[in-house]
Structures are given as structure tokens and as C-alpha cells.
PDB file of N, CA and C in Angstrom:
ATOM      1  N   UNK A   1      14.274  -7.679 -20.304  1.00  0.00           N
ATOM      2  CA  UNK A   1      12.985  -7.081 -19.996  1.00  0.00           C
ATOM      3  C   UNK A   1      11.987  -7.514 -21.066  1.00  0.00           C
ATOM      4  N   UNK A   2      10.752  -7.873 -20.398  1.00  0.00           N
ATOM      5  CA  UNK A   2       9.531  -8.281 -21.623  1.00  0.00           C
ATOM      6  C   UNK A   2       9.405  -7.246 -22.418  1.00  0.00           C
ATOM      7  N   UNK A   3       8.728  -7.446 -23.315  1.00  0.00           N
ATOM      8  CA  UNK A   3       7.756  -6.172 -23.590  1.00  0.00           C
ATOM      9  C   UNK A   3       6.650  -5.828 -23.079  1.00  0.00           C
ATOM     10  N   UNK A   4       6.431  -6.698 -22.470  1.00  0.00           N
ATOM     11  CA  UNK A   4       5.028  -6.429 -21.293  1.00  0.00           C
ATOM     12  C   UNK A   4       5.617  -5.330 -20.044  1.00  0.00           C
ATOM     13  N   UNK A   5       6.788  -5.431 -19.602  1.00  0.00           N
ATOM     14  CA  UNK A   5       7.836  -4.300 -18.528  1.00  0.00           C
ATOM     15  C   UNK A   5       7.780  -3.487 -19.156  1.00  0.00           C
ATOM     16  N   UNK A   6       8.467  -3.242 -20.590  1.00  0.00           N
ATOM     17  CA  UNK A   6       8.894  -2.201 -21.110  1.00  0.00           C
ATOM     18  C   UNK A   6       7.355  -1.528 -21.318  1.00  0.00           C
ATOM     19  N   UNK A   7       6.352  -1.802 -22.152  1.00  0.00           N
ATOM     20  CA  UNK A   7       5.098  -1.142 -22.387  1.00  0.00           C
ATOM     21  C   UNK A   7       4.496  -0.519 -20.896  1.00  0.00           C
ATOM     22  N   UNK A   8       4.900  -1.159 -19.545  1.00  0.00           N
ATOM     23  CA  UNK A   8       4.364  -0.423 -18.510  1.00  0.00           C
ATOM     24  C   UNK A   8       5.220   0.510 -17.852  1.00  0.00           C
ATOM     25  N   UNK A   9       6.793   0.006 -18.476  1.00  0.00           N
ATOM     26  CA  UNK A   9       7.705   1.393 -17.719  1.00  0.00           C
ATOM     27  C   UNK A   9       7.934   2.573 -18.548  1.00  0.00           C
ATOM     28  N   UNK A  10       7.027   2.082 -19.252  1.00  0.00           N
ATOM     29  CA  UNK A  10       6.651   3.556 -20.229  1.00  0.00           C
ATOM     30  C   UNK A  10       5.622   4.780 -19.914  1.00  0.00           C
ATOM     31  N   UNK A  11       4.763   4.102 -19.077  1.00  0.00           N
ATOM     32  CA  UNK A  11       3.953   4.721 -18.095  1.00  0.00           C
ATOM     33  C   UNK A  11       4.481   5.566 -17.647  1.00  0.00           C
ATOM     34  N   UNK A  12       5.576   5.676 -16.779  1.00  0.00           N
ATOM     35  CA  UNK A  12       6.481   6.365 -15.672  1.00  0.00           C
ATOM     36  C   UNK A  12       6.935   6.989 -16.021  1.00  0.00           C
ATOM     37  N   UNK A  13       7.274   8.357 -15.259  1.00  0.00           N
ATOM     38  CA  UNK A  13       8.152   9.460 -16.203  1.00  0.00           C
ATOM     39  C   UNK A  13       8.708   9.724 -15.025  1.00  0.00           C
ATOM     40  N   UNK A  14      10.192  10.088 -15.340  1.00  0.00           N
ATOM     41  CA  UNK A  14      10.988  10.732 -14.014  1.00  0.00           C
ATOM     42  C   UNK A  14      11.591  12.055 -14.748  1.00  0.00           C
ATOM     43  N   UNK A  15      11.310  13.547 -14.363  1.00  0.00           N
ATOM     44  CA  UNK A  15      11.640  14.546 -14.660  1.00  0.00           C
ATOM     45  C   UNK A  15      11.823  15.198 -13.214  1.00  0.00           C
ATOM     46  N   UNK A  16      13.167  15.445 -13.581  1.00  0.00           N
ATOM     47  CA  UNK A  16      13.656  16.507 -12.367  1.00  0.00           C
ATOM     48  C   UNK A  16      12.671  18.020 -12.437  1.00  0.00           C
ATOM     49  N   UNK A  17      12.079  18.161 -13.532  1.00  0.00           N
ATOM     50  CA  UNK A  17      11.925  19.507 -12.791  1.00  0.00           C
ATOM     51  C   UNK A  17      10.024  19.122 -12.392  1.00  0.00           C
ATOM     52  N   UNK A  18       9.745  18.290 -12.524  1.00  0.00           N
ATOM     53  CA  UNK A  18       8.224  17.596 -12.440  1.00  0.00           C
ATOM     54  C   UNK A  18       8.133  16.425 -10.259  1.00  0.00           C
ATOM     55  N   UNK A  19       7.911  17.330  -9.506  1.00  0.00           N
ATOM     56  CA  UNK A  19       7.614  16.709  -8.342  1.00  0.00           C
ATOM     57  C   UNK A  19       8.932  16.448  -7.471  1.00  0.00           C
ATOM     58  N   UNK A  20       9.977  17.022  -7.622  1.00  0.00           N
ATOM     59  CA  UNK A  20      11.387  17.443  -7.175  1.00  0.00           C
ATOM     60  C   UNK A  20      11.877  15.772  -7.994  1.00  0.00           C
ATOM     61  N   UNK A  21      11.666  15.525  -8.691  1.00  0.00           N
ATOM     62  CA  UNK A  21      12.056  14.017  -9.672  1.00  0.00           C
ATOM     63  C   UNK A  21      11.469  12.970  -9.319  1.00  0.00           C
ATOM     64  N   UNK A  22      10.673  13.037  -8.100  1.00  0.00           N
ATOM     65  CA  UNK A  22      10.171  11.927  -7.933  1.00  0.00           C
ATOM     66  C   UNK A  22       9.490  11.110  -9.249  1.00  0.00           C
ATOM     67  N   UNK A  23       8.983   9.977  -9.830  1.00  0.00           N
ATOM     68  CA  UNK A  23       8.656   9.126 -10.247  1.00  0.00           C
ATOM     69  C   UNK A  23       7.183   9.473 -10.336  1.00  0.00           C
ATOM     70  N   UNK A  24       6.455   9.850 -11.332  1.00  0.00           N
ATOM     71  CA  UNK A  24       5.129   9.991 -11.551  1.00  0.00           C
ATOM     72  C   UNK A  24       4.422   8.926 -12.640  1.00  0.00           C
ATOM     73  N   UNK A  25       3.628   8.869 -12.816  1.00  0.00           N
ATOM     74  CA  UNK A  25       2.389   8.126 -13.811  1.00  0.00           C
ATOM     75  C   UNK A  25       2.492   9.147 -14.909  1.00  0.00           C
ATOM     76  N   UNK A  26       2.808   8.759 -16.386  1.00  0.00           N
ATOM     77  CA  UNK A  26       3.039  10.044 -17.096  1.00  0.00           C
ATOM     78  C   UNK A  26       1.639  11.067 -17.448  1.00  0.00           C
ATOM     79  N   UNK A  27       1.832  11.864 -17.810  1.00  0.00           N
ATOM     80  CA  UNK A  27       0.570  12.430 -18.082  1.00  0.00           C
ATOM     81  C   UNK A  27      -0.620  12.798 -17.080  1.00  0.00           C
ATOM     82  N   UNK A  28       0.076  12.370 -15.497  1.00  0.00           N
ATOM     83  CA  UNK A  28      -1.025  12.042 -14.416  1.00  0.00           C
ATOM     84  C   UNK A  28       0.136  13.199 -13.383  1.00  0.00           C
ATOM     85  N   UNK A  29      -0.738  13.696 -12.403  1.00  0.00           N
ATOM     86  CA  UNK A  29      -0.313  14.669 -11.242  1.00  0.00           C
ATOM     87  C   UNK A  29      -0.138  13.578 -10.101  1.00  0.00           C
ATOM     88  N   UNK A  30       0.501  12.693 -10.017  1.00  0.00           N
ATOM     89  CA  UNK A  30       0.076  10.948  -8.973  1.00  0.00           C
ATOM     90  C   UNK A  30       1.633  10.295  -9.007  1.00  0.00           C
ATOM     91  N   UNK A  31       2.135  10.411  -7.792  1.00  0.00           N
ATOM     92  CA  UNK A  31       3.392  10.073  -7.929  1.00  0.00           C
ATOM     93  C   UNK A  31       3.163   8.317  -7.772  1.00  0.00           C
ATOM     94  N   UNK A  32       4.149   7.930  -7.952  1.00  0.00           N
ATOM     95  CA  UNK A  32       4.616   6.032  -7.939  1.00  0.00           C
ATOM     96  C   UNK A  32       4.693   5.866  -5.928  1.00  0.00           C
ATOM     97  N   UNK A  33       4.518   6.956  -5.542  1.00  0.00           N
ATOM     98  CA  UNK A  33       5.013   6.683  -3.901  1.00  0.00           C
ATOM     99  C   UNK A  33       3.438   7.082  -3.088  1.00  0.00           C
ATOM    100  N   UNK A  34       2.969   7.872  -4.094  1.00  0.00           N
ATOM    101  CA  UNK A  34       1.132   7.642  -3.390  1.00  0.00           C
ATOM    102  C   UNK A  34       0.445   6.564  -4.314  1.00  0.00           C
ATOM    103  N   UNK A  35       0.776   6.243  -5.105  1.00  0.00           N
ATOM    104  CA  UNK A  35       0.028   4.913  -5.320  1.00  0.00           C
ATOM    105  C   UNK A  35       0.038   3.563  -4.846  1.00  0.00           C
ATOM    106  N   UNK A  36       1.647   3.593  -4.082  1.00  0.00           N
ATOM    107  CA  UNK A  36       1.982   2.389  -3.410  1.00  0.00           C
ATOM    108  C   UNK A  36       1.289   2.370  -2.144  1.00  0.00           C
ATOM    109  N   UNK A  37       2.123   3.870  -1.534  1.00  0.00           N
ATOM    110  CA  UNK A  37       1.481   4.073  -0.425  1.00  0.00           C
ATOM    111  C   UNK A  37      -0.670   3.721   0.182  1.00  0.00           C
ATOM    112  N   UNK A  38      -0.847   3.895  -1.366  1.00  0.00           N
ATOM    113  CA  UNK A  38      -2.704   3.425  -0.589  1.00  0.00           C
ATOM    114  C   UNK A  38      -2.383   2.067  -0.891  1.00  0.00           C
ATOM    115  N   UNK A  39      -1.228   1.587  -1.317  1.00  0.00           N
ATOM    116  CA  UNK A  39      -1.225  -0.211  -1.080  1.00  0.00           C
ATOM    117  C   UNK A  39      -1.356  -0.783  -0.025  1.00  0.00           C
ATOM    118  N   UNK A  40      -0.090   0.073   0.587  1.00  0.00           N
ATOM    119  CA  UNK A  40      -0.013  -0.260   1.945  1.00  0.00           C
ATOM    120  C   UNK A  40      -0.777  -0.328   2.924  1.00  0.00           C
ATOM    121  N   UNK A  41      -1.336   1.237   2.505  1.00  0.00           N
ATOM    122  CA  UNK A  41      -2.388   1.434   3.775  1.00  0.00           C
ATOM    123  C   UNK A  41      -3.447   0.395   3.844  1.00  0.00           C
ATOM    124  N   UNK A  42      -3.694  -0.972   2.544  1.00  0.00           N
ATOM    125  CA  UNK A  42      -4.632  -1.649   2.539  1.00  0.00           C
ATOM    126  C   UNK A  42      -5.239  -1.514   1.552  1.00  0.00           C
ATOM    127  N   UNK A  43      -5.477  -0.823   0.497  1.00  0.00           N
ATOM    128  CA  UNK A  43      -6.424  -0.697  -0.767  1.00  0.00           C
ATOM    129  C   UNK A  43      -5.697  -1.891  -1.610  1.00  0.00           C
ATOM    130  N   UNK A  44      -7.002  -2.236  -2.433  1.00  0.00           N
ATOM    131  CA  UNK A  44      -6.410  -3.474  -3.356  1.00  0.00           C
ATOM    132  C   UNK A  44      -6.536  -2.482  -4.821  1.00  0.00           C
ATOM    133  N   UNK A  45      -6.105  -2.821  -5.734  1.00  0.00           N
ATOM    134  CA  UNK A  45      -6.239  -2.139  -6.792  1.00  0.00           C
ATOM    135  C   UNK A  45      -7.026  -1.617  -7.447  1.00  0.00           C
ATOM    136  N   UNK A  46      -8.231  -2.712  -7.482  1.00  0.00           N
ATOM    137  CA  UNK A  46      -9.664  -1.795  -7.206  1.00  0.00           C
ATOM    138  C   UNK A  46      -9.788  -0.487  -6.519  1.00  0.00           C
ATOM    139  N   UNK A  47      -9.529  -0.843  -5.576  1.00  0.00           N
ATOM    140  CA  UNK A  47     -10.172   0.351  -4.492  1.00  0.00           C
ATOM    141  C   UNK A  47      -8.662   1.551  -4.713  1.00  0.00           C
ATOM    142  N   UNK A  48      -7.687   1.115  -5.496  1.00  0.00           N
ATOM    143  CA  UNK A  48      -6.755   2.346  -6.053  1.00  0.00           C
ATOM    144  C   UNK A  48      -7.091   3.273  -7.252  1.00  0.00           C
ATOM    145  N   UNK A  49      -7.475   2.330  -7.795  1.00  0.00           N
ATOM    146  CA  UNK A  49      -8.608   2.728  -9.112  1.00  0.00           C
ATOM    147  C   UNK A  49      -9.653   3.643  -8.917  1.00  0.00           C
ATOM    148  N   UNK A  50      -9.954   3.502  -7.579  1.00  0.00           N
ATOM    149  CA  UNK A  50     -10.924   4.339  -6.959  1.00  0.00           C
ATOM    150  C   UNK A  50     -10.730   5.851  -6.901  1.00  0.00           C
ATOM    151  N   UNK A  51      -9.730   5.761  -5.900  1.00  0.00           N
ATOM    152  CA  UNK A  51      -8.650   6.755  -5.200  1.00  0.00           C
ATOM    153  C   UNK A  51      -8.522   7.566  -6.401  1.00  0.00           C
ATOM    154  N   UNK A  52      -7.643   7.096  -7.020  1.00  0.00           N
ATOM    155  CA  UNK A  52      -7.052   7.825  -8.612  1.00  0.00           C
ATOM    156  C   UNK A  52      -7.817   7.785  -9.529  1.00  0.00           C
ATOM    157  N   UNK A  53      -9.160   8.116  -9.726  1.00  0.00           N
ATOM    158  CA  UNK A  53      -9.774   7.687 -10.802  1.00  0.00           C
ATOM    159  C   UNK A  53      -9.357   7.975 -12.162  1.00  0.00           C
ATOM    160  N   UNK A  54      -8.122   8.960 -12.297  1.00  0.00           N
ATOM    161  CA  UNK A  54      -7.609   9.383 -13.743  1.00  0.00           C
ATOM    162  C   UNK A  54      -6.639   8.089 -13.977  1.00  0.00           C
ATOM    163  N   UNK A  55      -5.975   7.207 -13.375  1.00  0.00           N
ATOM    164  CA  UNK A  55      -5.660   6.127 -13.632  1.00  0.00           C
ATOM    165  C   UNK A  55      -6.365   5.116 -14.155  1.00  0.00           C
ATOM    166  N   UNK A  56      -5.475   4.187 -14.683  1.00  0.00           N
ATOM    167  CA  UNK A  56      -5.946   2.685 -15.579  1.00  0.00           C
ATOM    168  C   UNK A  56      -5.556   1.403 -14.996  1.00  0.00           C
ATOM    169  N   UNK A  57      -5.715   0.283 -14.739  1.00  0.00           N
ATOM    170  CA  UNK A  57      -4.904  -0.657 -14.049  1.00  0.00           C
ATOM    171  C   UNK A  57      -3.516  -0.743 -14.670  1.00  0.00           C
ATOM    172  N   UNK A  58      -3.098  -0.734 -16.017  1.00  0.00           N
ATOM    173  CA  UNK A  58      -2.099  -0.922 -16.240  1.00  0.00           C
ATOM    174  C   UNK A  58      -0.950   0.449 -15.423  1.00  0.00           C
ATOM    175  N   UNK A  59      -1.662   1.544 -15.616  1.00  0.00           N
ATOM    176  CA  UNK A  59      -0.944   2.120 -14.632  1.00  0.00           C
ATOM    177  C   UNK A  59      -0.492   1.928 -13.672  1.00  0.00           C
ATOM    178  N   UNK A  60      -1.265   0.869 -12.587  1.00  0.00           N
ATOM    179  CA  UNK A  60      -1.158   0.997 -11.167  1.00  0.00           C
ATOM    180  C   UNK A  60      -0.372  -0.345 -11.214  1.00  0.00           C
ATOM    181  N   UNK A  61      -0.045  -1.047 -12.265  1.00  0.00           N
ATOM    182  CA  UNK A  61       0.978  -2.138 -12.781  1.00  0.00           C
ATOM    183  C   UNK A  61       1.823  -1.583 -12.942  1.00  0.00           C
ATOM    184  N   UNK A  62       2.270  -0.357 -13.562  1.00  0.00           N
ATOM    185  CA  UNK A  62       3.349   0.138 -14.072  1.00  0.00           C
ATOM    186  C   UNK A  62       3.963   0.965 -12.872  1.00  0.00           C
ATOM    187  N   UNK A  63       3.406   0.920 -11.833  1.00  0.00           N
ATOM    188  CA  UNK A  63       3.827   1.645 -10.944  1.00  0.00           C
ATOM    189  C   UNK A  63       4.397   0.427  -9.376  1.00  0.00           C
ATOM    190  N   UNK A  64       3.481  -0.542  -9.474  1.00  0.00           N
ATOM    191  CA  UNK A  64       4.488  -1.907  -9.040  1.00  0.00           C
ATOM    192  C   UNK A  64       5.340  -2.358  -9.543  1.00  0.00           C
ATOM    193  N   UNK A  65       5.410  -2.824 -11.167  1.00  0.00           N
ATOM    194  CA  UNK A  65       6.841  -2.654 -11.428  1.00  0.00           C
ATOM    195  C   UNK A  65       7.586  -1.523 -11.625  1.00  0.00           C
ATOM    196  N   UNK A  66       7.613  -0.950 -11.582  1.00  0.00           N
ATOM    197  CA  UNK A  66       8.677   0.319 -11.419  1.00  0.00           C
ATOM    198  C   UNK A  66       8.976  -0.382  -9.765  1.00  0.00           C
ATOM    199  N   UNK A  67       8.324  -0.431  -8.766  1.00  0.00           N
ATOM    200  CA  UNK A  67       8.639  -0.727  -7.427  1.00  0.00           C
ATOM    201  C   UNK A  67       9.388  -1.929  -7.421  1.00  0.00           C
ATOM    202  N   UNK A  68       9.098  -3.009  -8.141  1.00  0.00           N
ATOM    203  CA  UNK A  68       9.467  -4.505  -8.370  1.00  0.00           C
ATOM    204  C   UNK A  68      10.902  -4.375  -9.043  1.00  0.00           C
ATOM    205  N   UNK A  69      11.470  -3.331  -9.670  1.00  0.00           N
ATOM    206  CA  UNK A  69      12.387  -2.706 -10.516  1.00  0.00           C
ATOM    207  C   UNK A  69      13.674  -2.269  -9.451  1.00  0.00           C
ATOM    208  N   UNK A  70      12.985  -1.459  -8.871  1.00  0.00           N
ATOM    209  CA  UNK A  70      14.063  -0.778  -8.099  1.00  0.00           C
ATOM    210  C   UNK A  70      14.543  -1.623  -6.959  1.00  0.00           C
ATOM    211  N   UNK A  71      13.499  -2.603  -6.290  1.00  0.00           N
ATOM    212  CA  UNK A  71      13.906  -3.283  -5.123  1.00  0.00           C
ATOM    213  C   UNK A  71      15.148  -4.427  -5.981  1.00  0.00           C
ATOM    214  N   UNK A  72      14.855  -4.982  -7.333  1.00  0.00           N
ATOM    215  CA  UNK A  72      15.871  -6.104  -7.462  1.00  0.00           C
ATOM    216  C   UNK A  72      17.060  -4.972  -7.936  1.00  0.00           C
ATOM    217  N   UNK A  73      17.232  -3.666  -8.637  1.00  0.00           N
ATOM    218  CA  UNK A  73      18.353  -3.168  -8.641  1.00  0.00           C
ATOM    219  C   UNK A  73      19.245  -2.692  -7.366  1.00  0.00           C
ATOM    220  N   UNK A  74      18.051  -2.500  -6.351  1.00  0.00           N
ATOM    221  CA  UNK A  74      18.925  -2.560  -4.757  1.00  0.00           C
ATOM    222  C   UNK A  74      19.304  -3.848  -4.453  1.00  0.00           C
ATOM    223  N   UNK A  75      18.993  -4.819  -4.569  1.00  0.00           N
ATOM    224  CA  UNK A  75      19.701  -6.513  -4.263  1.00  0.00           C
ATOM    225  C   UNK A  75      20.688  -6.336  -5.047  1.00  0.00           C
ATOM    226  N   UNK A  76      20.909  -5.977  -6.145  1.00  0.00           N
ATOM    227  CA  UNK A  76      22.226  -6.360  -6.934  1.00  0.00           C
ATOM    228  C   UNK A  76      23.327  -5.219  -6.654  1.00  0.00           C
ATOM    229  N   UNK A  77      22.960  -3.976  -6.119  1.00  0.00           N
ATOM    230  CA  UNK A  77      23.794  -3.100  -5.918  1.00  0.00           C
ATOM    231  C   UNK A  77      23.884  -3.794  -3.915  1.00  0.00           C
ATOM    232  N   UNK A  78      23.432  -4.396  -3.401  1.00  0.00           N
ATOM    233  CA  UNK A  78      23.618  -4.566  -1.827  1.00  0.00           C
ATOM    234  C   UNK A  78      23.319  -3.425  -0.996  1.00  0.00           C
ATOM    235  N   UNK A  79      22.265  -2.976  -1.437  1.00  0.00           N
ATOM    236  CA  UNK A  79      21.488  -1.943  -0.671  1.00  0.00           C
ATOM    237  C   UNK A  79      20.179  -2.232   0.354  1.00  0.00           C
ATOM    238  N   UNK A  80      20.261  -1.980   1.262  1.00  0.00           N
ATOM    239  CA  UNK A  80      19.291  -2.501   2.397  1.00  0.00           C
ATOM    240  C   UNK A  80      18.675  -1.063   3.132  1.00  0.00           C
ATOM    241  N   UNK A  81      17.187  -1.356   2.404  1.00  0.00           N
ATOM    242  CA  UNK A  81      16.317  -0.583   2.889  1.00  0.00           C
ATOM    243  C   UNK A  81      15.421  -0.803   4.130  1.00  0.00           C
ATOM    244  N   UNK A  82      15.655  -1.632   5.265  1.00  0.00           N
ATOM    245  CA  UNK A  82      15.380  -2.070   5.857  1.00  0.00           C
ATOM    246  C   UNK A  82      15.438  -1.641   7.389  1.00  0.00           C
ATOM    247  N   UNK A  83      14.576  -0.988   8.132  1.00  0.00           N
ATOM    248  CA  UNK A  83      14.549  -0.211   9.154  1.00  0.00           C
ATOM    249  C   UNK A  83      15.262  -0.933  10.307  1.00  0.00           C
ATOM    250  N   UNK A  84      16.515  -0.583  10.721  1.00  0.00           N
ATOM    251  CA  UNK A  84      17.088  -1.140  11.752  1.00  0.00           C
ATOM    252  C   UNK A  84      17.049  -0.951  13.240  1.00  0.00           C
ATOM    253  N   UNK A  85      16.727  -1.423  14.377  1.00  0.00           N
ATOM    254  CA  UNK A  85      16.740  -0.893  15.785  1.00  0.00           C
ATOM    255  C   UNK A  85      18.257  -0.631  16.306  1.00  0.00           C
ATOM    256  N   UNK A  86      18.769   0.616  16.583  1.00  0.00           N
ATOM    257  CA  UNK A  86      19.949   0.429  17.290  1.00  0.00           C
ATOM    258  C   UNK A  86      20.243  -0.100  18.552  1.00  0.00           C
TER     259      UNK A  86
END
């Protein structure tokens, strides 16, 4: 891990008794799953910056990698998050 990872997964705090453990922005009420989520919906980081204005970009970095994090520890564990049709 860089120190450029490590300085942004420092951002992130995971406390069980803080948002049922979900993954937050430390110091911030903004979980890692609504910040992605206005990704998705189409906001560019700018316009997340917006959204969250108590956020910083490096935050909203630290909250893609945290995402960029977990997807390569699911490749190496062979975990497939991937919506299947039966």
C-alpha cells in the first residue's frame, strides 16, 4: 500500500456501534455507500462535493478507494457480486 492509500484509508472509520458498522468518512455523518451511490446516480465529484459540502475531495478519494479496496479483496477471496438472472 502507498502512502498516498494509507493517508486516504485513514479517512474511513468502521465502528460497529457508528451506522450499524457501515463504513463512514471519519468525523463526517456520510457513509462510503451514499457517496458512491451519488456516483452512480451520475454526479462527478464536483457535483459530490456539492451534495456533501462537509466533505473534501480527498475524502471522496478515500471513499473510492476504500471501494477500489474491497472489490480487489473480493477477486482474491472469489467472491462475485454480480446480479445473476435465474
Amino acid at each position: 500500500m502507498t502512502m498516498d492509500e494509507r493517508t486516504l484509508l485513514e479517512r474511513i472509520t468502521v465502528d460497529p456501534e457508528l451506522f450499524g458498522g457501515r463504513p463512514i468518512v471519519q468525523g463526517q455523518a456520510i457513509t462510503v455507500e451514499g457517496v458512491l451511490a451519488s456516483m452512480v446516480a451520475g454526479a462527478s465529484l464536483e457535483e459530490v462535493l456539492i451534495i456533501y459540502s462537509e466533505l473534501s475531495r480527498e475524502d471522496v478519494l478515500a471513499c473510492l478507494e476504500y471501494a477500489r479496496r474491497l472489490v480487489a479483496l473480493m477477486r482474491l477471496k472469489g467472491t462475485d457480486l454480480t446480479l445473476r438472472r435465474a
